[in-house]
Protein backbone atom coordinates (compact mmCIF):
# COMPACT_ATOMS: atom_id res chain seq x y z
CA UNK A 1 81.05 85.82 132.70
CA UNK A 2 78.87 88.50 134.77
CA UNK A 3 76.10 88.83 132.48
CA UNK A 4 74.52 86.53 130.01
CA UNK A 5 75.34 87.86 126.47
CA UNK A 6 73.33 85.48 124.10
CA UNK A 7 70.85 86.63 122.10
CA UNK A 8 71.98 89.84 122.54
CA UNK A 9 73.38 92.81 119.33
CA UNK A 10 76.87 93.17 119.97
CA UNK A 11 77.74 96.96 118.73
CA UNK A 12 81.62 97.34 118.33
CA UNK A 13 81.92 101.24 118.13
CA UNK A 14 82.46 102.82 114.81
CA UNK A 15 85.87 103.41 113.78
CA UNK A 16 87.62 100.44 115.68
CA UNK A 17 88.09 97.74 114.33
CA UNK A 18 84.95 95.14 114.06
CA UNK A 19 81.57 94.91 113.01
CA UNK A 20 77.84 94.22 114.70
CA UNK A 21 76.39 90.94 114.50
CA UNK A 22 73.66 89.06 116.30
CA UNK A 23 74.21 85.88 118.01
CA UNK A 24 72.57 82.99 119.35
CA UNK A 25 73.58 81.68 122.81
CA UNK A 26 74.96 78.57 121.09
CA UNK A 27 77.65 80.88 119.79
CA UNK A 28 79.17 82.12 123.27
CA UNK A 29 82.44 80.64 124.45
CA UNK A 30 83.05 82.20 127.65
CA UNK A 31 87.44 81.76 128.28
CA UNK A 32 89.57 83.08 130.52
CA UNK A 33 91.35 84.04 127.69
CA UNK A 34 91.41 84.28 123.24
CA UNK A 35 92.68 81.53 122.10
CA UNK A 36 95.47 81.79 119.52
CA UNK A 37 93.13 81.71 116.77
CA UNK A 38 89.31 82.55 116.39
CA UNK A 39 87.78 80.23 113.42
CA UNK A 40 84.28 79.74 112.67
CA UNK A 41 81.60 81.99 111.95
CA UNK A 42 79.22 83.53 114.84
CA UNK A 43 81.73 82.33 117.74
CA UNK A 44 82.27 84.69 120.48
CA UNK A 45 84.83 84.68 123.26
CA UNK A 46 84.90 86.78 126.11
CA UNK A 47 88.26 87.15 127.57
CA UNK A 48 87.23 89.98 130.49
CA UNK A 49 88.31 92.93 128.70
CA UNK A 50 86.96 92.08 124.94
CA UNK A 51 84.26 90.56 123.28
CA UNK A 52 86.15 88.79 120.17
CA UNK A 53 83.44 88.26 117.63
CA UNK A 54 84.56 85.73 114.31
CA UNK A 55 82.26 86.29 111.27
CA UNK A 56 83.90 83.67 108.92
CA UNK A 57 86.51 86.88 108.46
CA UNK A 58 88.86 88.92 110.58
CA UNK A 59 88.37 88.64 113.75
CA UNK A 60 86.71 91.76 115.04
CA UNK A 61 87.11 93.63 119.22
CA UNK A 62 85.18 95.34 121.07
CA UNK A 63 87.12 96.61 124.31
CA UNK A 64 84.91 97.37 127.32
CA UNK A 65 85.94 100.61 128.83
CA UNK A 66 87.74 101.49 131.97
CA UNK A 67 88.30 104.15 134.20
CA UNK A 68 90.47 104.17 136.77
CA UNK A 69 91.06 106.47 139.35
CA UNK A 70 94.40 107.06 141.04
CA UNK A 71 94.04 109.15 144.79
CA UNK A 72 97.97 109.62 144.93
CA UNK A 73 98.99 110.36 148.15
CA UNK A 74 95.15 111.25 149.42
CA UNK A 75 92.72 110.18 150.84
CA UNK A 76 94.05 108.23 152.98
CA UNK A 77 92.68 107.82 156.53
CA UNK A 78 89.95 104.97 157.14
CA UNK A 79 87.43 107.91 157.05
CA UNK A 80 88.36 109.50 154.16
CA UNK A 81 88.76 106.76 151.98
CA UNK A 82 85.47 104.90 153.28
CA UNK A 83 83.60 108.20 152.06
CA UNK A 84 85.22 108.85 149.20
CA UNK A 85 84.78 105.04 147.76
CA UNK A 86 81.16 104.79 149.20
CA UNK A 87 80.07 107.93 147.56
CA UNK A 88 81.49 106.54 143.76
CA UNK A 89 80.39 102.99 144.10
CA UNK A 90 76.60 104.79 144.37
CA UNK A 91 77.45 107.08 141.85
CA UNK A 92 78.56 104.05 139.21
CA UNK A 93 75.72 101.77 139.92
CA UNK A 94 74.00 102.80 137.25
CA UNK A 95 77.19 103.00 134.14
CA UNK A 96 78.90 99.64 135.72
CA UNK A 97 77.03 97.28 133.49
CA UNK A 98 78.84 99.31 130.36
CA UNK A 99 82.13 100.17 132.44
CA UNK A 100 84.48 98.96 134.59
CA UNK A 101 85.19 101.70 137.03
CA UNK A 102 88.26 101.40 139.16
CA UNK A 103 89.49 103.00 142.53
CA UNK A 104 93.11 103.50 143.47
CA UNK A 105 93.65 104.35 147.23
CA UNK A 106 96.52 104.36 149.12
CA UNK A 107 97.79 101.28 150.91
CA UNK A 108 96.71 102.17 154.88
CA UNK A 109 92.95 102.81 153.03
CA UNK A 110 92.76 99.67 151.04
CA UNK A 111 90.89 97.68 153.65
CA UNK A 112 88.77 100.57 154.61
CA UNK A 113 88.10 101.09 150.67
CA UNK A 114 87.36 97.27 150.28
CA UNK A 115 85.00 97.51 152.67
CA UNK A 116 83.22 100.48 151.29
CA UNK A 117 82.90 98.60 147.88
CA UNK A 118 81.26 95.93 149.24
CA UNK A 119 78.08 95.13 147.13
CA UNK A 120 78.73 96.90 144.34
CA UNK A 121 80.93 96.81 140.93
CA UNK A 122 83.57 98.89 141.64
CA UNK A 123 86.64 97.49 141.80
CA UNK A 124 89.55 97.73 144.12
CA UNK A 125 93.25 99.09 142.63
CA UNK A 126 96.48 99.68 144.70
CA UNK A 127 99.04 101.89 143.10
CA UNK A 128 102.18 100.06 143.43
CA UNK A 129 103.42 96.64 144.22
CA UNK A 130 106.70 94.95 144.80
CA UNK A 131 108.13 92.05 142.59
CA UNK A 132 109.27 89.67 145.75
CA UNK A 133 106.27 87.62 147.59
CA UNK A 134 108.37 88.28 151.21
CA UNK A 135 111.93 88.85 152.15
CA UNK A 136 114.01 91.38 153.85
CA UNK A 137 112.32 94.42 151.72
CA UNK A 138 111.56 97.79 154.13
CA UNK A 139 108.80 99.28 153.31
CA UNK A 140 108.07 97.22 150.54
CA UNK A 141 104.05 95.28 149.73
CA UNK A 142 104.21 92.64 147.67
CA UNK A 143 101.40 90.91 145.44
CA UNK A 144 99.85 88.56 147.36
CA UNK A 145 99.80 90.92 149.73
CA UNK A 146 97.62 93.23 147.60
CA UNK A 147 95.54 90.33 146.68
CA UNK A 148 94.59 89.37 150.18
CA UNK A 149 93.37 92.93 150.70
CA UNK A 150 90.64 92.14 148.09
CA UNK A 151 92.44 94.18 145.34
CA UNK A 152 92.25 93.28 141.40
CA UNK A 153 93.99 96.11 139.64
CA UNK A 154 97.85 97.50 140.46
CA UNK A 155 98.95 100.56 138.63
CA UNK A 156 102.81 99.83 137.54
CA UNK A 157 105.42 102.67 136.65
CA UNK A 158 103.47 105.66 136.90
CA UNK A 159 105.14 108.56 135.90
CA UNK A 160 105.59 110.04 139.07
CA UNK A 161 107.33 106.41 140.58
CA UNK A 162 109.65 106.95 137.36
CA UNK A 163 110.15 110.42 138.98
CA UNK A 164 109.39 111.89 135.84
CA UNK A 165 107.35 114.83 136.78
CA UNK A 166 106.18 117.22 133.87
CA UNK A 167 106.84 119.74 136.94
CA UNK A 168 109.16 118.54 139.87
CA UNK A 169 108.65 120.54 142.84
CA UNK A 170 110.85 123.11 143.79
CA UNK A 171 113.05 120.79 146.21
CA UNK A 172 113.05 117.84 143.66
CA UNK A 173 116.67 118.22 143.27
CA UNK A 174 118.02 115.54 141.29
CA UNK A 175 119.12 113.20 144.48
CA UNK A 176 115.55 113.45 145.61
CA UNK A 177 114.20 112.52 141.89
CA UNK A 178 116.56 109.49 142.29
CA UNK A 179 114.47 108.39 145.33
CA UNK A 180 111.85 107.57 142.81
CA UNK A 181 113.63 105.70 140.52
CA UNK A 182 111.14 103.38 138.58
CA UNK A 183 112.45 101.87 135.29
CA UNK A 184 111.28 99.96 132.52
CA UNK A 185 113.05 97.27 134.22
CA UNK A 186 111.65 96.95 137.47
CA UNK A 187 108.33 98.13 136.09
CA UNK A 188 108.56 94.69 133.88
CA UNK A 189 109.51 92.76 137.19
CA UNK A 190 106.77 93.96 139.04
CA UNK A 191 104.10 93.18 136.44
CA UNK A 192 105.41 89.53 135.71
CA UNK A 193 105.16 89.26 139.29
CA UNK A 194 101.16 90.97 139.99
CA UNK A 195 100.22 88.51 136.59
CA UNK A 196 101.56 85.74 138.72
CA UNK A 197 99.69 86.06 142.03
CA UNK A 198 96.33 86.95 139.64
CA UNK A 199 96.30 90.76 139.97
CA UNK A 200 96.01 93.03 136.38
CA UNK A 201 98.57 95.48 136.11
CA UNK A 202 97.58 99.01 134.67
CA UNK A 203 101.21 99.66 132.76
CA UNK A 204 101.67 103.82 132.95
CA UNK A 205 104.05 104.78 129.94
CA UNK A 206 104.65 108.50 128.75
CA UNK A 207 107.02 110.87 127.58
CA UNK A 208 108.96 113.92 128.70
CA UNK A 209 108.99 117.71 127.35
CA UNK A 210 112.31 117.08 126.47
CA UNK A 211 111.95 113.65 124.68
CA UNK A 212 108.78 115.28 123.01
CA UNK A 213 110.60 118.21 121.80
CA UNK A 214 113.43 115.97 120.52
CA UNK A 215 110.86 114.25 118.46
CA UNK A 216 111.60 111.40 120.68
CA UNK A 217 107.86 110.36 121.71
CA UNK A 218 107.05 107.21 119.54
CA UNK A 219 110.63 105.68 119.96
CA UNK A 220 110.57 106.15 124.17
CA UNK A 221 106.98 105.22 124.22
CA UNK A 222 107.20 102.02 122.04
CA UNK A 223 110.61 101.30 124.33
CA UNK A 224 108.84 101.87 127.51
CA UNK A 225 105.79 99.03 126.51
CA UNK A 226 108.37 96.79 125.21
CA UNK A 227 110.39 96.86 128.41
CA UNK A 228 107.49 96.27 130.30
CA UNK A 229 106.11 93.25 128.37
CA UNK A 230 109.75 91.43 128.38
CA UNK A 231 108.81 87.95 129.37
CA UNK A 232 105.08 88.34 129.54
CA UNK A 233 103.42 85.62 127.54
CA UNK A 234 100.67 86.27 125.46
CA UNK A 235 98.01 84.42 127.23
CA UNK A 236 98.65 86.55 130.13
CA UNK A 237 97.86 89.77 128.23
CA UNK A 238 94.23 89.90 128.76
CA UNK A 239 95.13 90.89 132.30
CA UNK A 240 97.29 93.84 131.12
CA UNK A 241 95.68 96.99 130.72
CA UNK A 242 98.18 100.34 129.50
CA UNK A 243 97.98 104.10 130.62
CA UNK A 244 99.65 106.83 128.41
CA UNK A 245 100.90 109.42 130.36
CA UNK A 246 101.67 113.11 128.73
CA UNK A 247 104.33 114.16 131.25
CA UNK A 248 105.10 117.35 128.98
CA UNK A 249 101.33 118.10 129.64
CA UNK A 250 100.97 117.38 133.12
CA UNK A 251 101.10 120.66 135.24
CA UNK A 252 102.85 122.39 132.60
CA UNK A 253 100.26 124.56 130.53
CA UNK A 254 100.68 122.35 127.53
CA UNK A 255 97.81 120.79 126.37
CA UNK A 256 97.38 117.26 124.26
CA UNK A 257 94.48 117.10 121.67
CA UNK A 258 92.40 114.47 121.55
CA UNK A 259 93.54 113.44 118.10
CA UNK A 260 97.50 113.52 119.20
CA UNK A 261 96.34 111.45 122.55
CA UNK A 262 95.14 108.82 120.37
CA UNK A 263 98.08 108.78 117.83
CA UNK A 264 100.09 107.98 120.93
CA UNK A 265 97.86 105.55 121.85
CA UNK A 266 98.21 103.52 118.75
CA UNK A 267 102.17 103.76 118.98
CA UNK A 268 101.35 102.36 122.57
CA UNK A 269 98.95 99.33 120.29
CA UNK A 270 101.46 99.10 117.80
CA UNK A 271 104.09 98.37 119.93
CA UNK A 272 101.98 95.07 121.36
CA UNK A 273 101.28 94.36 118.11
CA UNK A 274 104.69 94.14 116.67
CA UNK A 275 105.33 92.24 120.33
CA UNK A 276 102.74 89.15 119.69
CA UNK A 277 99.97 89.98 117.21
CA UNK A 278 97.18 92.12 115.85
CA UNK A 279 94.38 90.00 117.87
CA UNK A 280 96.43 90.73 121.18
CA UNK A 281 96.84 94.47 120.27
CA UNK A 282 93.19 94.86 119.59
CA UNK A 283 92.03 93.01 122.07
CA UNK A 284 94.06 95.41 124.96
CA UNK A 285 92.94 97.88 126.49
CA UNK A 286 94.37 101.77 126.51
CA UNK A 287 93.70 104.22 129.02
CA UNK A 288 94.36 108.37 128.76
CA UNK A 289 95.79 109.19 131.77
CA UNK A 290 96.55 113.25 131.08
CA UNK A 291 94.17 114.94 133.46
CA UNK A 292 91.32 113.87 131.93
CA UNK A 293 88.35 116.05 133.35
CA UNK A 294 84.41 115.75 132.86
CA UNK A 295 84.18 118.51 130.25
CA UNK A 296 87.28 117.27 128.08
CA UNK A 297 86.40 113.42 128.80
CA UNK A 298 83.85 112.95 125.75
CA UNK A 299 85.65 114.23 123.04
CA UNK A 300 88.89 111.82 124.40
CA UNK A 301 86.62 108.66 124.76
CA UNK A 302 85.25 108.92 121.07
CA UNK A 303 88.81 108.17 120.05
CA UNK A 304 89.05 105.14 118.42
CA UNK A 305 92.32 103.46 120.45
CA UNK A 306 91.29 105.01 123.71
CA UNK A 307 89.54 103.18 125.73
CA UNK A 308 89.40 104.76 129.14
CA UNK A 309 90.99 106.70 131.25
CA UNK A 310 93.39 106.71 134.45
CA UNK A 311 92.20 109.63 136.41
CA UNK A 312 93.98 111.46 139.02
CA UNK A 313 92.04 114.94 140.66
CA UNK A 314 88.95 114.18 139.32
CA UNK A 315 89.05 110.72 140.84
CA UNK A 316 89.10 112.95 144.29
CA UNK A 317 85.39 114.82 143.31
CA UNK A 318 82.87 111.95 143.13
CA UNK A 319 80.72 113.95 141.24
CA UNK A 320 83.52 114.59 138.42
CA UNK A 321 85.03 111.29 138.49
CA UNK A 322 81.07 110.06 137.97
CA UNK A 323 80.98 112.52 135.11
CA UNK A 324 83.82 110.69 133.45
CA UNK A 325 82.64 107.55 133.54
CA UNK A 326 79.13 108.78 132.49
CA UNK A 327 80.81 109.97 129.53
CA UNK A 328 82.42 106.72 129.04
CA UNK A 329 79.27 105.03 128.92
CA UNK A 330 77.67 107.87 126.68
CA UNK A 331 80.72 107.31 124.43
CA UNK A 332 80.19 103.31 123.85
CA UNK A 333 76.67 103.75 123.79
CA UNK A 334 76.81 106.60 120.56
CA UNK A 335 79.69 104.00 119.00
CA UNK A 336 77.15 101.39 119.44
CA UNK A 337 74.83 103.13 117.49
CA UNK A 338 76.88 104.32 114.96
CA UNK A 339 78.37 100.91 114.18
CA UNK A 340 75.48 98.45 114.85
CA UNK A 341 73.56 96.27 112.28
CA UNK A 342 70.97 94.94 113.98
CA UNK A 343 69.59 91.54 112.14
């Protein structure tokens, strides 16, 4: 693990699912991943993501928060990227020890980004990957590829590789949305294939206007995240992190409350759930990824199955992609309080 934990309260925020407890260091397991099943009162595991905490009872979570941000097509050019990636990693010095904050550059920036990183706890993210380690594949960047460029996390079918844009650009005909073409399919491929070569795939899922208007959002949604896990065992799932994506909100004027966010969410934990097990659901991590912004970011973090976000414009503004994960720390820190019992 990075930091020591014994000795320490453990504060699970209120209204997930867990309690506080103290613990001595005796009690610390520190795994790669949960086992199968957590016996035995006071034992902790640590699996990276959550803290699993056994009481004798259930088995109680506490998911460390995440956000991530995406640049998209931006930012791009050594320069710009070393900046933008030196300016955040001084911004999240001081909220890194409560969340893991994530950068997302393009592919010509990643070594440039690395570099800027260097020294501090921001991680590295690429936005894409290909499900082949070499071969003849244009244009292509495989896994190991991303993982020699010092990168950890890969965001995999994002809405806009699906081409499922809430709204396509004028000239998006639909040969040019084609181009895209991203399903669950080769969204599963590509994350069995990042798990293999070590990197944690951020798994984008989300639904259309149309599919939401057809009351079709828990059935695509559940689809999309069980597409995506075909194959995937569950001791690899403490490397999988998911992103719900409101396409029907994105760029469209339509708005998604905080409350309807995390319904979503929970079809999203469900869906795992109903996949492997309750332990695996609640031990996985969920991020918001529907233009989350500094002044809407609070009242989004509070909920109780989001646990981050995936941020795309703000990520751009280091001073509101800081605000973000200020608020993420702010968040854990008033569930903390809320839901500790301190011995």
């Amino acid at each position: 693990m990075d930091r020591p934990l014994p000795n320490r309260v453990v504060r699970v925020p209120a209204g997930r699912p867990g309690a506080a407890c103290v613990y001595p260091a005796s009690a610390l397991c520190d795994t790669e991943r949960a086992p199968p099943a957590l016996t035995g009162a006071g034992r902790v595991w640590f699996n990276g993501a959550a803290l699993f905490l056994s009481t004798g009872g259930p088995v109680h979570v506490a998911r460390r928060p995440m956000i991530a941000g995406n640049w998209k097509m931006n930012k791009g050019t050594a320069r710009e990227a070393s900046e933008l990636a030196g300016a955040v990693a001084g911004l999240a010095a001081d909220f890194t020890a409560d969340v893991d904050v994530v950068v997302c550059p393009p592919y010509p920036a990643l070594h440039a980004t690395a570099e800027a990183l260097q020294g501090s706890a921001v991680a590295l993210g690429a936005q894409d990957c290909y499900w082949k380690s070499a071969g003849a594949y244009t244009g292509q960047v495989s896994p190991e590829m991303l993982v020699d460029s010092g990168v950890t996390y890969v965001v995999l079918g994002h809405s806009e590789r699906r081409g499922r844009f809430g709204v396509p650009e004028p000239d998006f005909t639909e040969g040019v949305l084609k181009h895209f073409g991203e399903t669950d399919h080769t969204v599963n491929l590509k994350a069995t294939a990042a798990i293999a070569a070590g990197l944690k795939p951020i798994i984008c899922v989300g639904e259309t206007l149309a599919e939401r208007e057809a009351d079709q959002t828990d059935g695509i949604v559940a689809a999309q995240v069980e597409g995506a896990l075909d194959g995937i065992s569950a001791g690899s799932m403490a490397s999988v992190v998911f992103a719900y994506e409101p396409v029907w909100a994105i760029g469209t004027g339509r708005t998604c409350s905080p409350d309807e966010a995390d319904r979503v969410c929970g079809v999203i934990r469900k869906a795992i759930e109903d996949q492997y097990n309750d332990d695996i659901a609640g031990s996985v991590r969920i991020l918001y990824g529907g233009s989350m912004k500094p002044d809407n970011a609070a009242d989004l973090l509070v909920q109780p199955h989001i646990d981050g976000g995936l941020i795309g414009g703000a990520s751009l503004k280091p001073a509101d992609f800081a605000g973000i994960f200020g608020a993420a720390a702010a968040a854990q820190a008033a569930g903390a309080q809320a839901g500790a019992a301190v011995e």
